[in-house]
Protein backbone atom coordinates (compact mmCIF):
# COMPACT_ATOMS: atom_id res chain seq x y z
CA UNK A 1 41.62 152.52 85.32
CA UNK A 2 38.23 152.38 85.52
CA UNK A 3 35.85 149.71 86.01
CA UNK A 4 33.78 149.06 83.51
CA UNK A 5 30.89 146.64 84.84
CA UNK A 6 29.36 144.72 81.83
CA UNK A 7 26.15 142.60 83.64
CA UNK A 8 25.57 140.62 86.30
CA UNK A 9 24.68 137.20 85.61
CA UNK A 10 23.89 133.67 87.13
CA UNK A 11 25.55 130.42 85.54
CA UNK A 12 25.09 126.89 85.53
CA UNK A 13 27.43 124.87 87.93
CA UNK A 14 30.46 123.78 85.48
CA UNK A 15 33.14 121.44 86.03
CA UNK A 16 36.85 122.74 85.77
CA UNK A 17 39.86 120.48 85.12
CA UNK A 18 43.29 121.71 85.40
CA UNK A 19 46.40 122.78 87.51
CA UNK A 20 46.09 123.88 90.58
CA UNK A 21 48.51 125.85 93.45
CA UNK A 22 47.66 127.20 96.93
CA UNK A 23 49.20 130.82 97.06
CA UNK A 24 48.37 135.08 97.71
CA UNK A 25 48.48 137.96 95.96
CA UNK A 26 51.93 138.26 97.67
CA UNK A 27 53.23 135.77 95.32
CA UNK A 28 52.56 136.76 91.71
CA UNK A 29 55.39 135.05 89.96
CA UNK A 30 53.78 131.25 91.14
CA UNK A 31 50.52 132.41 90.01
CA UNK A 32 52.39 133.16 86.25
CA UNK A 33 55.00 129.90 86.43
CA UNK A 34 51.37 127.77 87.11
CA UNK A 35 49.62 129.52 84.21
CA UNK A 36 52.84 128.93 82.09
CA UNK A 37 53.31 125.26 82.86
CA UNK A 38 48.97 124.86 82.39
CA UNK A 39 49.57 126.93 79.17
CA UNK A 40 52.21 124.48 77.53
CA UNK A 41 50.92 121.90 78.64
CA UNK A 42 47.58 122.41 77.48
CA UNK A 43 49.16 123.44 73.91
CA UNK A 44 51.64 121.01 73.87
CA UNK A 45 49.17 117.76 74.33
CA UNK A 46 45.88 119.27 73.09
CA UNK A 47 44.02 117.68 75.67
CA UNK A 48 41.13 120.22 75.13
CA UNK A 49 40.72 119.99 71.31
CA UNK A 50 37.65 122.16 70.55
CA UNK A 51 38.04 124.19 73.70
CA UNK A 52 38.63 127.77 73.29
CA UNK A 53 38.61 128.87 76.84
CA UNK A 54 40.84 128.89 79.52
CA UNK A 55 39.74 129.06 82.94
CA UNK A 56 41.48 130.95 86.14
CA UNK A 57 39.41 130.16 89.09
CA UNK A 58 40.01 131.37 92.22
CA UNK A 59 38.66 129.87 95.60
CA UNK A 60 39.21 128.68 99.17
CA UNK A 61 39.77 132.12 100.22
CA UNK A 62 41.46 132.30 103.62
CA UNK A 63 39.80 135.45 104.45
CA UNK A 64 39.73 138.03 101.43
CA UNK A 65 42.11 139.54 98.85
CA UNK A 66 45.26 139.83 101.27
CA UNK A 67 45.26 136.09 102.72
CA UNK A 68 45.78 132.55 100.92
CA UNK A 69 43.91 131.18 98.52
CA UNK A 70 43.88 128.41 95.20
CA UNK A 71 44.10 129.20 91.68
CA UNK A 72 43.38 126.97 89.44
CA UNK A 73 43.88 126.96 85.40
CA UNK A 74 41.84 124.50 83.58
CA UNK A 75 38.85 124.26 81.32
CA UNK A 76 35.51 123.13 80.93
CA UNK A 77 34.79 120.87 78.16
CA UNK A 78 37.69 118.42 78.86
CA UNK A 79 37.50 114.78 78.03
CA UNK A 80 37.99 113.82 81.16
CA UNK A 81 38.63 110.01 80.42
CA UNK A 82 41.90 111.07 78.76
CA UNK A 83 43.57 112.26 81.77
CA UNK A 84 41.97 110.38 84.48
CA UNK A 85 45.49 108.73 85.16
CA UNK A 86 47.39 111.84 85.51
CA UNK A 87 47.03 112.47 89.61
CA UNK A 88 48.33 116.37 89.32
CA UNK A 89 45.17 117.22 87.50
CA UNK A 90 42.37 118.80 89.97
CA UNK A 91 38.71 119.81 89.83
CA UNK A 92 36.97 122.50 90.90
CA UNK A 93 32.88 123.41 90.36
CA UNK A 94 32.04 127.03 89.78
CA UNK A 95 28.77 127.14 91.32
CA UNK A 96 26.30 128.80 89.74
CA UNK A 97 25.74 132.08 91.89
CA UNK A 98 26.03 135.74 91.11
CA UNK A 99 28.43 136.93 89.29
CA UNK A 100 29.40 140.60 88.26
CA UNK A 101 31.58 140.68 85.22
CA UNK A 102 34.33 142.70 84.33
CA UNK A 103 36.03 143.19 80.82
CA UNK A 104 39.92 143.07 80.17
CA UNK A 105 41.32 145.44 77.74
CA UNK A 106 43.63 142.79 76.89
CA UNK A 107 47.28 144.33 75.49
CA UNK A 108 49.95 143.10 77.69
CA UNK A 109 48.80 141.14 80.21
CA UNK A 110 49.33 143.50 83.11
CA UNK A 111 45.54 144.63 82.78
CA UNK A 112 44.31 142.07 84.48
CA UNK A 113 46.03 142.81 87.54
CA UNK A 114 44.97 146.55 87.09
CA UNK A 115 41.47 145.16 86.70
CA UNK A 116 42.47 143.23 90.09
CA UNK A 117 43.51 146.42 92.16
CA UNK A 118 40.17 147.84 91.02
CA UNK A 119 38.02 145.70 91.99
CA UNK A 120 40.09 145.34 95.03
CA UNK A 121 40.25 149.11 95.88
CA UNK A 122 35.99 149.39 95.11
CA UNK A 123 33.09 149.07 97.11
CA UNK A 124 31.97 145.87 95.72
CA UNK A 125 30.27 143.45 98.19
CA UNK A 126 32.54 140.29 97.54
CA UNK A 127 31.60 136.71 98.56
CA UNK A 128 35.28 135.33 98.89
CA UNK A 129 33.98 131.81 97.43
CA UNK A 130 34.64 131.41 93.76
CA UNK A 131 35.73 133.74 91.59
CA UNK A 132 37.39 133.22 87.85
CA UNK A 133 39.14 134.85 84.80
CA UNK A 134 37.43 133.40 81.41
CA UNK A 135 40.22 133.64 78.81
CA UNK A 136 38.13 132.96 75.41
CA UNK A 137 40.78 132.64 72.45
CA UNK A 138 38.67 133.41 69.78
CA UNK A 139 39.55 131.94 65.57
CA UNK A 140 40.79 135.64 64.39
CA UNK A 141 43.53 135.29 66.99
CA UNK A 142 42.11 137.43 69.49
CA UNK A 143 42.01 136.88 72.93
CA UNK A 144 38.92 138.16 75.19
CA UNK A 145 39.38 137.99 78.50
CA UNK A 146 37.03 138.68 81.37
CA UNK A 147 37.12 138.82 85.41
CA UNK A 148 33.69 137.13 87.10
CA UNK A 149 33.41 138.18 91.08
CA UNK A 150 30.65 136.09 93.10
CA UNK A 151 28.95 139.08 94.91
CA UNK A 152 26.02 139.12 96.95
């Protein structure tokens, strides 16, 4: 696959709430138990409400895309006063930086790690800091999905 580059772009700092595990690349099947326990639970006790987008946000990078780092699945608009008792939920800032962006032909799920292995096996000029997956579920019951990397 090819990567398609859409823009580079510098955000506002936003707040993300949700579930987070410290893990590698080694170990794809906790990264997809923690997005399926965030999922449900997120569905389950519509603790979001008007949100329509799921964060993946990846940081604390031990060294680059072979060592340890956190993901963490959680969004932005959260009323944060209904959960404020519930000690499993974390936060993490996405600093606003630069970000290149990346769109996911979305069909199975596996293209986002193709995506991954792409931007792994280019010549991009990574940070290691923050980087995220924005899952936006849009009314028509289509999912867009893109990958953000902080580069310099």
């Amino acid at each position: 696959m090819k990567l398609k580059k859409l823009l580079k772009i510098v955000y506002k700092n936003m707040k993300i709430t949700g579930l987070k595990i410290r893990t590698s690349n080694n170990k794809a099947e906790e990264i997809w138990k923690l997005w399926e326990r965030f999922y449900s639970e997120w569905h389950k006790d519509k603790l979001w409400l008007n949100e329509k987008n799921i964060y993946a946000v990846y940081h604390n990078y031990e060294l680059n895309q072979s060592g340890k780092f956190d993901i963490q699945y959680g969004n932005y608009d959260l009323l944060i006063g209904w959960i404020s008792n519930i000690e499993w939920y974390d936060f993490i800032n996405i600093e606003n930086n630069n970000y290149k962006i990346f769109e996911v032909n979305w069909q199975t799920g596996k293209e986002i790690f193709s995506t991954w292995q792409d931007i792994w096996n280019s010549n991009l000029k990574r940070i290691f800091n923050t980087d995220y997956e924005l899952y936006s579920f849009e009314s028509n019951a289509q999912t867009k999905i893109s990958v953000h990397i902080w580069t310099y």
